[in-house]
Protein backbone atom coordinates (compact mmCIF):
# COMPACT_ATOMS: atom_id res chain seq x y z
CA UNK A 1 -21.26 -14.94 -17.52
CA UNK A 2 -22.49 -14.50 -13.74
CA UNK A 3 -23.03 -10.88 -12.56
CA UNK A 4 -21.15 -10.36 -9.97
CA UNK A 5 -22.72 -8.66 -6.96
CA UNK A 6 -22.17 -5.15 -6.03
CA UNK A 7 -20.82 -3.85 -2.72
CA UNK A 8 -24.14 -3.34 -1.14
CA UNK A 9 -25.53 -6.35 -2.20
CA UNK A 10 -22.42 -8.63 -1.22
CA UNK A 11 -22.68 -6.72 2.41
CA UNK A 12 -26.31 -7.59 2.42
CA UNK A 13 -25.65 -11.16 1.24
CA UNK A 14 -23.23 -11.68 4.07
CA UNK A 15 -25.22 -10.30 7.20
CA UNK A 16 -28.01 -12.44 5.90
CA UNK A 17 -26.23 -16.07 5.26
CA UNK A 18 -24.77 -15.13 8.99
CA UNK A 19 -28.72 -14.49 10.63
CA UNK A 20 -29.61 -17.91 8.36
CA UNK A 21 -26.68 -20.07 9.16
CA UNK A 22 -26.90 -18.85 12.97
CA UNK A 23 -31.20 -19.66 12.57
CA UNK A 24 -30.26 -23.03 10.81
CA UNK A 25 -27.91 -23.99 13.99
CA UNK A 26 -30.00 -22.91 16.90
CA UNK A 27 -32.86 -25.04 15.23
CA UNK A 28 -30.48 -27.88 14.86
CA UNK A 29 -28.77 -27.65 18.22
CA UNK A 30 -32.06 -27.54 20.02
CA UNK A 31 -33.70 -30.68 17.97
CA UNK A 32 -30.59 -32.74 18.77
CA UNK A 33 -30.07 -31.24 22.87
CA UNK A 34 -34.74 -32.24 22.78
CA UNK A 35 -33.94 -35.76 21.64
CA UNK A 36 -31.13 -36.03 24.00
CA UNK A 37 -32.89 -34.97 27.30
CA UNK A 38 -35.66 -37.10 25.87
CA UNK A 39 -33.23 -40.43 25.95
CA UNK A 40 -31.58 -39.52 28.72
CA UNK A 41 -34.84 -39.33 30.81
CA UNK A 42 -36.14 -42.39 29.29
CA UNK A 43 -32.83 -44.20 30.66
CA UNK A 44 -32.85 -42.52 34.20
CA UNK A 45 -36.22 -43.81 34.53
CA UNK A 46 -35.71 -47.08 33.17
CA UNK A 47 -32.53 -47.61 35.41
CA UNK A 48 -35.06 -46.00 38.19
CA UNK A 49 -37.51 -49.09 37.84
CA UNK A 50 -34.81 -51.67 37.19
CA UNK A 51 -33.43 -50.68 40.29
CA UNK A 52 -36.75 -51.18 42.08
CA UNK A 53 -37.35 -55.12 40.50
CA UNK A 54 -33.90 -56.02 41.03
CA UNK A 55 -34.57 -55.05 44.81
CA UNK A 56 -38.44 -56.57 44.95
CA UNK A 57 -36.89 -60.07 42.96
CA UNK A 58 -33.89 -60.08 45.77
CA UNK A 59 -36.53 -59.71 48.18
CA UNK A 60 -38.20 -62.86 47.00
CA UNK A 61 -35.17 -64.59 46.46
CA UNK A 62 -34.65 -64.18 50.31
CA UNK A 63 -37.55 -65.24 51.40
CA UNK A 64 -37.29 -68.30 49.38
CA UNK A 65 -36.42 -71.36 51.82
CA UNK A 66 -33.83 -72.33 50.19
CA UNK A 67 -30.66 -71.76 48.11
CA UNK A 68 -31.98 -69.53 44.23
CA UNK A 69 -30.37 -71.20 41.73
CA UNK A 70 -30.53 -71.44 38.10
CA UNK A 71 -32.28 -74.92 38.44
CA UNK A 72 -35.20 -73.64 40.74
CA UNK A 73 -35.30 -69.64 39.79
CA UNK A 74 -38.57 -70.58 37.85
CA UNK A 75 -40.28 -72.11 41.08
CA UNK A 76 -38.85 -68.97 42.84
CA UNK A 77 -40.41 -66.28 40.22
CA UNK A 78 -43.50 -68.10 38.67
CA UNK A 79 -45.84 -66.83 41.56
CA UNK A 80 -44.63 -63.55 41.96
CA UNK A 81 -43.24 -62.06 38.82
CA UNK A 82 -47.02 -60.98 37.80
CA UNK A 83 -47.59 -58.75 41.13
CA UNK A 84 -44.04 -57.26 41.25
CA UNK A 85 -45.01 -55.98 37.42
CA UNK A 86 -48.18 -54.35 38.37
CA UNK A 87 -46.54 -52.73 41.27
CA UNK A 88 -43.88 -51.09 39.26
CA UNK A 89 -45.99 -51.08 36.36
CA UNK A 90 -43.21 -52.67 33.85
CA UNK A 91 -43.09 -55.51 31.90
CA UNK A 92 -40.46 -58.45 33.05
CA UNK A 93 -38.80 -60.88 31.07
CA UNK A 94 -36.94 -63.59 32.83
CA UNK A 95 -34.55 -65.76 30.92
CA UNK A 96 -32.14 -68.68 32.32
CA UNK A 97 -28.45 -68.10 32.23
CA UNK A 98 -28.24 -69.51 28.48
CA UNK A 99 -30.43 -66.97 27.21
CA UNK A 100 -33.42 -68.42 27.08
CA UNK A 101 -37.14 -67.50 28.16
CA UNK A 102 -38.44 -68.62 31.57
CA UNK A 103 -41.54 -65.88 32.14
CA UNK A 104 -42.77 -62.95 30.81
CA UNK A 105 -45.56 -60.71 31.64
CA UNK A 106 -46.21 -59.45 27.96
CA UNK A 107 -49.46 -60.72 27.12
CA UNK A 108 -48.66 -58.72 23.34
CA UNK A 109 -45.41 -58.23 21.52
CA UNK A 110 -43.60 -61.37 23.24
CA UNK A 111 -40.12 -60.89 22.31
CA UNK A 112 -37.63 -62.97 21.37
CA UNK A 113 -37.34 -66.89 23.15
CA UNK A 114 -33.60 -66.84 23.02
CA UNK A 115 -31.38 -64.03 23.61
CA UNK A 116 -28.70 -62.98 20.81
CA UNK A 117 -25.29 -63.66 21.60
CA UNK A 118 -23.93 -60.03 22.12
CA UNK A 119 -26.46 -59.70 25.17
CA UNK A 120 -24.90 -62.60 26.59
CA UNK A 121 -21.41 -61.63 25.35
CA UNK A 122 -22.39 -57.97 27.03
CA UNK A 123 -23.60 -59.47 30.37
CA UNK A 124 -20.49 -61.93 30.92
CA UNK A 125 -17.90 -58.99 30.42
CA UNK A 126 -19.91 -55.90 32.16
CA UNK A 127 -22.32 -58.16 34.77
CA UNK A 128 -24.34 -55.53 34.55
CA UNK A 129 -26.98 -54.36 32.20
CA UNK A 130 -26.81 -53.78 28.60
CA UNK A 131 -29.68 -51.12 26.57
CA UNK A 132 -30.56 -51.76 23.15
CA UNK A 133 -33.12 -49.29 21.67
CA UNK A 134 -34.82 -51.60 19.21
CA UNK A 135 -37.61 -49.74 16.84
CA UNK A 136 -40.78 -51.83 16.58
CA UNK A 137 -42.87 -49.63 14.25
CA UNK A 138 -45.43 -47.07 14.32
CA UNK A 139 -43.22 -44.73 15.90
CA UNK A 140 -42.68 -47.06 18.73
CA UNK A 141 -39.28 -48.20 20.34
CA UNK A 142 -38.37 -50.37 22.83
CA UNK A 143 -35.20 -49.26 25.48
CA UNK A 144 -34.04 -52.07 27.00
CA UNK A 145 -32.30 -53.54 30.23
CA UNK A 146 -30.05 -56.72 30.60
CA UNK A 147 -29.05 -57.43 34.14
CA UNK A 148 -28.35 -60.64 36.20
CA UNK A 149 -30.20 -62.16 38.95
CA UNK A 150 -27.92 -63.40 41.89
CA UNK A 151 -28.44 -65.59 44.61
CA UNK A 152 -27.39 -64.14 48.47
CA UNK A 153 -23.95 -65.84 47.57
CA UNK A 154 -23.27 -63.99 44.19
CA UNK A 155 -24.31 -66.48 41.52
CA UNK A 156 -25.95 -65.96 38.55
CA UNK A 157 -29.23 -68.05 38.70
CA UNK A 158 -31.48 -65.69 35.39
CA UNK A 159 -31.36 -62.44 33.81
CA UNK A 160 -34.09 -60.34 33.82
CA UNK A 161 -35.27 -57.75 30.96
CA UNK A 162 -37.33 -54.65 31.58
CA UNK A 163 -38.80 -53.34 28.05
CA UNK A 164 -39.49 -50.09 28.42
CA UNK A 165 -41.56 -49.02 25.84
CA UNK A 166 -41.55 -45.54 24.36
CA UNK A 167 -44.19 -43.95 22.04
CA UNK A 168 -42.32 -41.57 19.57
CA UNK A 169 -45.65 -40.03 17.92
CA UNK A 170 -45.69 -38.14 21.37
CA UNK A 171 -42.40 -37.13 21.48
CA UNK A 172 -42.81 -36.16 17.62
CA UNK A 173 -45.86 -34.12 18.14
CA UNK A 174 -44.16 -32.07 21.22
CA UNK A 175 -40.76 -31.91 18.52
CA UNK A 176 -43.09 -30.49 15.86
CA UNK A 177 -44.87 -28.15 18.18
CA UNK A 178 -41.68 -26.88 19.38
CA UNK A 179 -40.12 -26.65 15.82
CA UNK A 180 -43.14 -24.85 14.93
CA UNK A 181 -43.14 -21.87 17.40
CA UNK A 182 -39.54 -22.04 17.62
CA UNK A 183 -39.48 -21.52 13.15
CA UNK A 184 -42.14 -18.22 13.53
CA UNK A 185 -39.52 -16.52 16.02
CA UNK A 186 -36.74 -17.45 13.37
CA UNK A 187 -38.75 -16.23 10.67
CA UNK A 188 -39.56 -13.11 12.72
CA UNK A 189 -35.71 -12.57 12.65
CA UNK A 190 -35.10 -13.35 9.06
CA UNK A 191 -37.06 -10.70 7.95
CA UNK A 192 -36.45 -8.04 10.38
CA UNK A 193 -32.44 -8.87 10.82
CA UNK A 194 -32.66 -8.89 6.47
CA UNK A 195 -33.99 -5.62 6.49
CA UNK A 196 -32.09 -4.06 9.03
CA UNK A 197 -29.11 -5.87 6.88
CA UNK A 198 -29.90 -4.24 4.03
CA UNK A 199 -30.48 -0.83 5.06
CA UNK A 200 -27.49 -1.07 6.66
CA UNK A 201 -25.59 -2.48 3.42
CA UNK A 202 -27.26 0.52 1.64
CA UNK A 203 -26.08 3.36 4.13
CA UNK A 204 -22.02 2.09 4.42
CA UNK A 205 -22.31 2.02 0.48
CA UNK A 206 -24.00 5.30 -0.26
CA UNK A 207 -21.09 7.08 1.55
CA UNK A 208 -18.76 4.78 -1.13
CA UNK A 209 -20.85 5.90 -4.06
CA UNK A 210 -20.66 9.32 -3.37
CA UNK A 211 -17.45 9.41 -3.00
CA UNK A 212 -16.75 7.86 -5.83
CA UNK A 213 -19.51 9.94 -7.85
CA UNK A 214 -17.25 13.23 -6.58
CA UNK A 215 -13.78 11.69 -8.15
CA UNK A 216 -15.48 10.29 -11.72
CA UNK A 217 -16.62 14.41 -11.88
CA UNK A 218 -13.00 15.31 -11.25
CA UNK A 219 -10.88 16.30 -13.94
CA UNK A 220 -7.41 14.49 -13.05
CA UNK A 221 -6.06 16.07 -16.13
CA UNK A 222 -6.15 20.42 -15.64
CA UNK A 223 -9.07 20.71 -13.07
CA UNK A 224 -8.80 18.99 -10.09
CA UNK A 225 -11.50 19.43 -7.02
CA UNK A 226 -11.44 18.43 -4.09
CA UNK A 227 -13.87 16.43 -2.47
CA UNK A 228 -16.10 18.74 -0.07
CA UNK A 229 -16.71 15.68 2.85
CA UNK A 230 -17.76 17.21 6.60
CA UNK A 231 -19.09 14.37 7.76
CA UNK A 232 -16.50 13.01 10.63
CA UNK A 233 -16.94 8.92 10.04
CA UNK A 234 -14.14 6.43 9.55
CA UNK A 235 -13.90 7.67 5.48
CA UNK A 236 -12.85 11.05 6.60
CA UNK A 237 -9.28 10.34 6.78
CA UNK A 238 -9.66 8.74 3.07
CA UNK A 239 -11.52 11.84 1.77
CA UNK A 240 -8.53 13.98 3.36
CA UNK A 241 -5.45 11.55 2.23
CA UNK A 242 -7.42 11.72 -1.47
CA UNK A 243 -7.66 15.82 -1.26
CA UNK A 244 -4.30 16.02 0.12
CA UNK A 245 -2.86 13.94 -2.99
CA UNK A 246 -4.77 15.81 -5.46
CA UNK A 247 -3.02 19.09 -4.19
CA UNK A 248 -0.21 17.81 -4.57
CA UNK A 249 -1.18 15.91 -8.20
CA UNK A 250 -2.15 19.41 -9.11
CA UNK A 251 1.15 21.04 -8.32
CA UNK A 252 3.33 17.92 -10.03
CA UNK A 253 0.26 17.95 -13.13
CA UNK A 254 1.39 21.89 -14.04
CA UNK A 255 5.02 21.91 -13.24
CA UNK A 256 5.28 18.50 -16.35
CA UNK A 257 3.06 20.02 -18.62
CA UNK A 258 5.35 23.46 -18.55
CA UNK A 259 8.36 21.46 -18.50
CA UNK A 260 7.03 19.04 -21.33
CA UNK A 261 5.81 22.26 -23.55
CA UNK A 262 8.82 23.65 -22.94
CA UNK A 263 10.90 20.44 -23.92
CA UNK A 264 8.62 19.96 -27.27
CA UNK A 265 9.19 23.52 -27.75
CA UNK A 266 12.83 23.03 -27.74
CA UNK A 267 12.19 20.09 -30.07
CA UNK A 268 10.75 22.18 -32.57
CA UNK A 269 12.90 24.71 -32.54
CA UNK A 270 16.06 23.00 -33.26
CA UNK A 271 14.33 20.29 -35.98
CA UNK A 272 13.22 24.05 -37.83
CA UNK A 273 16.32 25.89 -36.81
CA UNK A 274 18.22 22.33 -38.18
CA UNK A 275 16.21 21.75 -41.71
CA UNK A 276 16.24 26.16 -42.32
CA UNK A 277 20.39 26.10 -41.41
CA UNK A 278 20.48 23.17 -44.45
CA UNK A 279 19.56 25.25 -47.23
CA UNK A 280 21.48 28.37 -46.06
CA UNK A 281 24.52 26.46 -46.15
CA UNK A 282 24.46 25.96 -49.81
CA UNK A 283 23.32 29.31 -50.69
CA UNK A 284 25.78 31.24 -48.70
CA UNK A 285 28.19 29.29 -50.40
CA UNK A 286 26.86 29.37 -54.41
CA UNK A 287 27.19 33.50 -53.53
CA UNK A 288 30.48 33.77 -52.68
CA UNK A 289 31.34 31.33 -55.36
CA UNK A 290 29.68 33.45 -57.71
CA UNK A 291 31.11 37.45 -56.51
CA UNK A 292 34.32 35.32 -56.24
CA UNK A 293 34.21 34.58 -60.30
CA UNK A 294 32.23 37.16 -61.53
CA UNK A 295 33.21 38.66 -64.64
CA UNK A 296 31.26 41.66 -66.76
CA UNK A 297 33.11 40.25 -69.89
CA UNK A 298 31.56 36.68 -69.19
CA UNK A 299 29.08 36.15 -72.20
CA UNK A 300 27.53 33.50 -69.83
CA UNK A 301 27.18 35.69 -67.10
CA UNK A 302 23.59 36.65 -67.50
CA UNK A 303 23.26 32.75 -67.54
CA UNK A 304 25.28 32.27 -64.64
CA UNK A 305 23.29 34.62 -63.06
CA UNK A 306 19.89 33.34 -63.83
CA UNK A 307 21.01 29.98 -62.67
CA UNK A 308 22.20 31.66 -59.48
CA UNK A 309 18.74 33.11 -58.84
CA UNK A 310 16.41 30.12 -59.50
CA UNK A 311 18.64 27.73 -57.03
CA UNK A 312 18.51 30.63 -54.60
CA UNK A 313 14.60 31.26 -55.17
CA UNK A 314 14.31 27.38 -54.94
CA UNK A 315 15.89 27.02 -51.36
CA UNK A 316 14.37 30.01 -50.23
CA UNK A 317 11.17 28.43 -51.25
CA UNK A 318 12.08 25.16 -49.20
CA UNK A 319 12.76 27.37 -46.01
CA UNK A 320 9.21 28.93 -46.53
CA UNK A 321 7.73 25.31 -46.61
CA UNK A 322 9.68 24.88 -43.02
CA UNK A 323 8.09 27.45 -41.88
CA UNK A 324 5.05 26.71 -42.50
CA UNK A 325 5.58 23.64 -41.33
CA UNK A 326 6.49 24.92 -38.11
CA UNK A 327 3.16 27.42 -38.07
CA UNK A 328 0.87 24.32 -38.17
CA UNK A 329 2.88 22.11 -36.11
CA UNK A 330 1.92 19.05 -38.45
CA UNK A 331 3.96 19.25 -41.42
CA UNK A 332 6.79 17.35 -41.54
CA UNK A 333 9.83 18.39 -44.31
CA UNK A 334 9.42 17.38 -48.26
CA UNK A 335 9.93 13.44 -49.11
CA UNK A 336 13.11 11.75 -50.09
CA UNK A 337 12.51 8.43 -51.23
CA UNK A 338 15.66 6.37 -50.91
CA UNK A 339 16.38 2.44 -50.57
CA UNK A 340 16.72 1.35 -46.95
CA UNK A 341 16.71 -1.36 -45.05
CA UNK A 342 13.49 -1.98 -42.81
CA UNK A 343 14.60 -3.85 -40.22
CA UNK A 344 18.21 -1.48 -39.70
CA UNK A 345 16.14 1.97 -39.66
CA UNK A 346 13.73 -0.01 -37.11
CA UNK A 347 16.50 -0.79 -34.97
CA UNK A 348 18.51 2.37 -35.38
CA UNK A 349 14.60 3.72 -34.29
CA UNK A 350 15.03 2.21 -30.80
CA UNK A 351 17.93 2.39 -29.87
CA UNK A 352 16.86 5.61 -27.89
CA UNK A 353 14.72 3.45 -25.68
CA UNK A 354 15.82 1.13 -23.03
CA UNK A 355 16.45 -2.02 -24.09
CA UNK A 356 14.62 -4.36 -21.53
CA UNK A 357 11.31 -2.26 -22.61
CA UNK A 358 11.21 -2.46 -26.20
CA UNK A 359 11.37 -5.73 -27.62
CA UNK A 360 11.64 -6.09 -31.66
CA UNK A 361 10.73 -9.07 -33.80
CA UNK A 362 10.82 -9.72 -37.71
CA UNK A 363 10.56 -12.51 -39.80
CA UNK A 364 13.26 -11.31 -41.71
CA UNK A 365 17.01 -10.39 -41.50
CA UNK A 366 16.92 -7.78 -44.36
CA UNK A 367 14.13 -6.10 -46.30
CA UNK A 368 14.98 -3.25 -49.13
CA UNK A 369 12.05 -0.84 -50.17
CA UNK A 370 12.22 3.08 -51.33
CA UNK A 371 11.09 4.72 -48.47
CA UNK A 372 12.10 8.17 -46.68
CA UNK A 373 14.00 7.19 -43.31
CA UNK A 374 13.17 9.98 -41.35
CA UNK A 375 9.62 9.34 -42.10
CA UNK A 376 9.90 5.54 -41.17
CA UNK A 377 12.14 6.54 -38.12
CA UNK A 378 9.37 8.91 -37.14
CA UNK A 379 6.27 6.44 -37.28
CA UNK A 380 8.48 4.08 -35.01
CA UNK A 381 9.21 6.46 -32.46
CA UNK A 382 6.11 8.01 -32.19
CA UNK A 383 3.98 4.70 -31.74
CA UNK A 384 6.70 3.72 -28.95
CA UNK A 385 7.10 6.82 -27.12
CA UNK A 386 3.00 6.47 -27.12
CA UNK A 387 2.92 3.09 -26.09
CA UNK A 388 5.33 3.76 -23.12
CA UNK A 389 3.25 6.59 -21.56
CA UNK A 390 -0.09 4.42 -22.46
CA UNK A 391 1.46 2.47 -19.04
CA UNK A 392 0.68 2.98 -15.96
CA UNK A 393 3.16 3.81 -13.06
CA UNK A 394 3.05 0.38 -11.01
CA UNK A 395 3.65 -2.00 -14.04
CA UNK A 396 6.62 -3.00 -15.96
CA UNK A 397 6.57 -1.35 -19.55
CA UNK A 398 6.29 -4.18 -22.36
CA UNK A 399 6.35 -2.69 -25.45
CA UNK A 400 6.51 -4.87 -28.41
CA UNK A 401 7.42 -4.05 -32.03
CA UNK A 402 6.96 -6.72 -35.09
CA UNK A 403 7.84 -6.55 -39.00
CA UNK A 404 6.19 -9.42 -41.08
CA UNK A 405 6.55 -9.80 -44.77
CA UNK A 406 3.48 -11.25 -46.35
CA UNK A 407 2.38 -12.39 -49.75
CA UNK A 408 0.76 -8.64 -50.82
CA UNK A 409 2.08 -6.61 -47.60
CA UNK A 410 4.60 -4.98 -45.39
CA UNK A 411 3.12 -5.15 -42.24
CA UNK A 412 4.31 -3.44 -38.48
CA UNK A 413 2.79 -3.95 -35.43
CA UNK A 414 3.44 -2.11 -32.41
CA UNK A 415 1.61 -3.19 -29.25
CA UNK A 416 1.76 -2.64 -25.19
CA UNK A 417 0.43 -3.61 -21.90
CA UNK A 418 -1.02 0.12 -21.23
CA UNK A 419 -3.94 1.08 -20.05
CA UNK A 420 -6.07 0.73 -23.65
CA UNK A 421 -8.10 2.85 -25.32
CA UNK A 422 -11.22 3.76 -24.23
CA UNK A 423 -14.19 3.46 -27.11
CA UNK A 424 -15.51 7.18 -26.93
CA UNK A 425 -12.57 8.50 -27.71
CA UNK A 426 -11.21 5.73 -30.02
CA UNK A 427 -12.50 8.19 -33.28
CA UNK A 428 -10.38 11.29 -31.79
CA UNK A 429 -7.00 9.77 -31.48
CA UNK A 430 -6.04 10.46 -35.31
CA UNK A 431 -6.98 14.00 -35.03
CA UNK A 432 -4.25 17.07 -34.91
CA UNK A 433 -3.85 18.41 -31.32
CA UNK A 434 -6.01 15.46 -29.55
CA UNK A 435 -4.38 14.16 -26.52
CA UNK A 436 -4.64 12.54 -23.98
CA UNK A 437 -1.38 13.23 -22.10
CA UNK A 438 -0.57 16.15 -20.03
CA UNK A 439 2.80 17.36 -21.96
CA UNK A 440 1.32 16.28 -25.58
CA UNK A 441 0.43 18.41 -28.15
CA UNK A 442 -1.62 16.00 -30.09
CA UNK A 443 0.73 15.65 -33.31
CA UNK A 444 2.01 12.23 -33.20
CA UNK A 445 -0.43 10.02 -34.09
CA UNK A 446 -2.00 12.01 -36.82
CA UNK A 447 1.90 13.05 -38.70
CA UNK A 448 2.06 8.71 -38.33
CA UNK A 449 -1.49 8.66 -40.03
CA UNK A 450 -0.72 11.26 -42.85
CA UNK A 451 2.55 9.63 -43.76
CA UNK A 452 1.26 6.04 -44.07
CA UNK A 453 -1.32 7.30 -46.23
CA UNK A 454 1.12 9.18 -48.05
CA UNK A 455 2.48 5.83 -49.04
CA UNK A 456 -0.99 4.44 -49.39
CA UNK A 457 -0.77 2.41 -46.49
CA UNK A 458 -3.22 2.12 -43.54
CA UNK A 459 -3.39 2.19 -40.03
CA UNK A 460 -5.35 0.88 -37.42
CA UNK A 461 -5.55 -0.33 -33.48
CA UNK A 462 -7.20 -3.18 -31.17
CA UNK A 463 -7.81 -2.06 -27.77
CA UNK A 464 -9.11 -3.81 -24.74
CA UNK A 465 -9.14 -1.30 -21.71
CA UNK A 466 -6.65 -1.87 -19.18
CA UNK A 467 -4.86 -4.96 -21.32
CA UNK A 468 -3.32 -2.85 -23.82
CA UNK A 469 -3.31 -1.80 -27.33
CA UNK A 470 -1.86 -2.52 -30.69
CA UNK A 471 -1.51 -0.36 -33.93
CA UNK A 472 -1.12 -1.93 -36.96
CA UNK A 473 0.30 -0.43 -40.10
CA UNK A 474 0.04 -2.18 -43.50
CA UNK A 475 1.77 -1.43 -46.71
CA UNK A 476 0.86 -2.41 -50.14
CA UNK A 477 2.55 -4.29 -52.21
CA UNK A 478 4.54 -2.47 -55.01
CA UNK A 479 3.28 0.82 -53.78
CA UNK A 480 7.27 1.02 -51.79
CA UNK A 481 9.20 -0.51 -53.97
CA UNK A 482 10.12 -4.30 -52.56
């Protein structure tokens, strides 16, 4: 997998690609805008000379004694074509009105006899001149002219051709030289603009890192700090809007945990005051049974008596275990095995939860085993009621639960879209009074432990960090009665 860049180096990447991109177009746009004033000049001065023989061969033309015309133009021309070249230092090319070659003054690279049809084609539309860069090697090109010669009454009688021809190793040589200066100032700016980039890259993210180094020391949980940030930049305000929340995070962060200590508290209190009222029930009533038919005569009253006692010593005994319950905060009331039905006592578990959060799943309607129903009723709520606070705030609470009967084992799986568990505390979250909540007291997930194991079952959890988790609990088979 590619690393992705950090801040400071995606900054850095960024200012640089511009400085390169804007190099890469300057050194374009000037190449292209060189070659352009190169053609263009080329043309101005080719039109410049054409101009010139058009005006010396009219001259001639006039002075001729008699009517130009394409049947005596070579008569006209043959004497004089040579001196008008030298005087405007061009090469001619005369050709009759078919296309074909009367003179030249090329004494090397004689062009072509007969003219292609699109010059002609050209000339009969535009009567005027048509250029046709040809390349003839070596770096050499040729930028031509087509233009008619007329008679004084407006008749075509030849066309002339000036070649003009240009040597490209020059203008290659003034290109490179150019390029060459023009790529040390570029490369100048490269590396200065790069490292003024990345200094710059480094000093907007070292701000960013050390704010972010102050909030991964704070302790969002009991002891929240505020940032200490003087400097007056454009992160102030974020610094202040951050401090500002965490006051009132603080305030919000106390006030639940009291209220959720107080509402566990509460719990507590009536489950004990609830499983202790049980017992006294009965006993209140065996007493007044028993002063109600008491009788000294009674040969079975000593027996009576005795029996009275040892039921009496027996719930008192249970009320102790409460309370010791209670004391460690962990013990949950003595086991009564009983048949139920898995998939009702899952059900009946959450219906206390709202119904578009919890969804439950099992691949059967109806599943019998000996099991106590608090217990089981317990171990669902508690991995739910986890699972719901494991999400955070701005999403939608999906909480899943599924009961599969396999071949060897009763299986439950509880999973959510929360926030995951992170790996260096993944060992902890079995042990009494760890949490990770503000209102918790750290119970839940290790009474869920000690009762599974109580029924030789297991438990375990898959966790990806900010995905979710799921706990998995697996029961023998035999070991509950299927």
């Amino acid at each position: 997998m590619v690393k992705r860049l950090n801040l400071s180096q995606r900054i850095f990447a960024a200012m640089f690609l511009v400085l390169l991109f804007t190099s890469v177009s300057i050194t374009f746009i000037t190449s292209y805008n060189f070659q352009e004033q190169n053609r263009i000049f080329a043309e101005d001065l080719l039109k410049a000379k054409e101009n010139q023989v058009i005006a010396a061969i009219d001259y001639e033309l006039d002075r001729y004694p008699n009517l130009a015309t394409d049947k005596n133009i070579y008569d006209v021309l043959e004497n004089v074509i040579l001196g008008i070249s030298d005087v405007h230092k061009t090469d001619i090319n005369v050709f009759d009105v078919r296309g074909n070659l009367m003179l030249t003054t090329e004494a090397k690279d004689v062009p072509s006899r007969v003219l292609p049809d699109r010059v002609l084609d050209s000339l009969s539309r535009n009567l005027e001149y048509l250029e046709i860069p040809v390349d003839v090697g070596r770096g050499k090109t040729y930028l031509t002219t087509y233009q008619y010669i007329n008679n004084y009454k407006g008749e075509p009688v030849a066309i002339v051709n000036l070649p003009y021809k240009s040597d490209r190793s020059l203008f290659k040589e003034n290109m490179n030289a150019l390029l060459s200066r023009f790529a040390g100032v570029l490369f100048l700016v490269l590396i200065v603009g790069g490292f003024l980039s990345w200094i710059m890259a480094k000093q907007i993210t070292k701000k960013i890192e050390l704010i972010a180094g102050k909030i991964k020391q704070t302790d969002v949980v009991i002891h929240n700090k505020p940032i200490d940030y003087q400097q007056k930049d454009e992160l102030k305000p974020l610094v202040d809007s951050y401090n500002e929340m965490l006051e009132k995070l603080n305030h919000q962060s106390n006030l639940l945990a009291i209220t959720e200590r107080e509402e566990a508290w509460r719990e507590v209190a009536k489950q004990v005051a609830h499983e202790i009222k049980n017992p006294l029930t009965p006993m209140r009533m065996m007493i007044q049974n028993y002063v109600r038919k008491y009788d000294p005569e009674d040969p079975k009253s000593k027996e009576k008596l005795k029996d009275l006692s040892e039921t009496l010593v027996t719930q008192i005994d249970t009320m102790s275990a409460i309370a010791e319950a209670f004391s460690d905060f962990a013990r949950m009331p003595l086991r009564k095995d009983e048949e139920i039905d898995v998939v009702n006592t899952i059900e009946t578990a959450l219906e206390i939860f709202p119904e578009n959060t919890v969804k439950f799943e099992s691949s059967v309607k109806e599943l019998k085993i000996h099991f106590d129903k608090i217990y089981l009723i317990r171990i669902i709520t508690n991995l739910v009621k986890n699972a719901i606070q494991a999400v955070p705030m701005e999403r939608s609470p999906e909480i899943h639960v599924n009961l599969q009967k396999m071949k060897d084992l009763l299986v439950i799986r509880v999973s959510d879209n929360g926030v995951g568990i992170a790996p260096k505390i993944g060992d902890r979250i079995f042990e009494p009074k760890f949490t990770t909540t503000t209102g918790g007291m750290g119970l839940g997930l290790a009474m869920v432990k000690k009762i599974v194991e109580d029924y030789n079952g297991s438990i375990h959890y898959q966790s990806e960090e900010n995905r979710g988790t799921e706990f998995i609990i697996k029961f023998p088979h035999g070991k509950i009665g299927f």
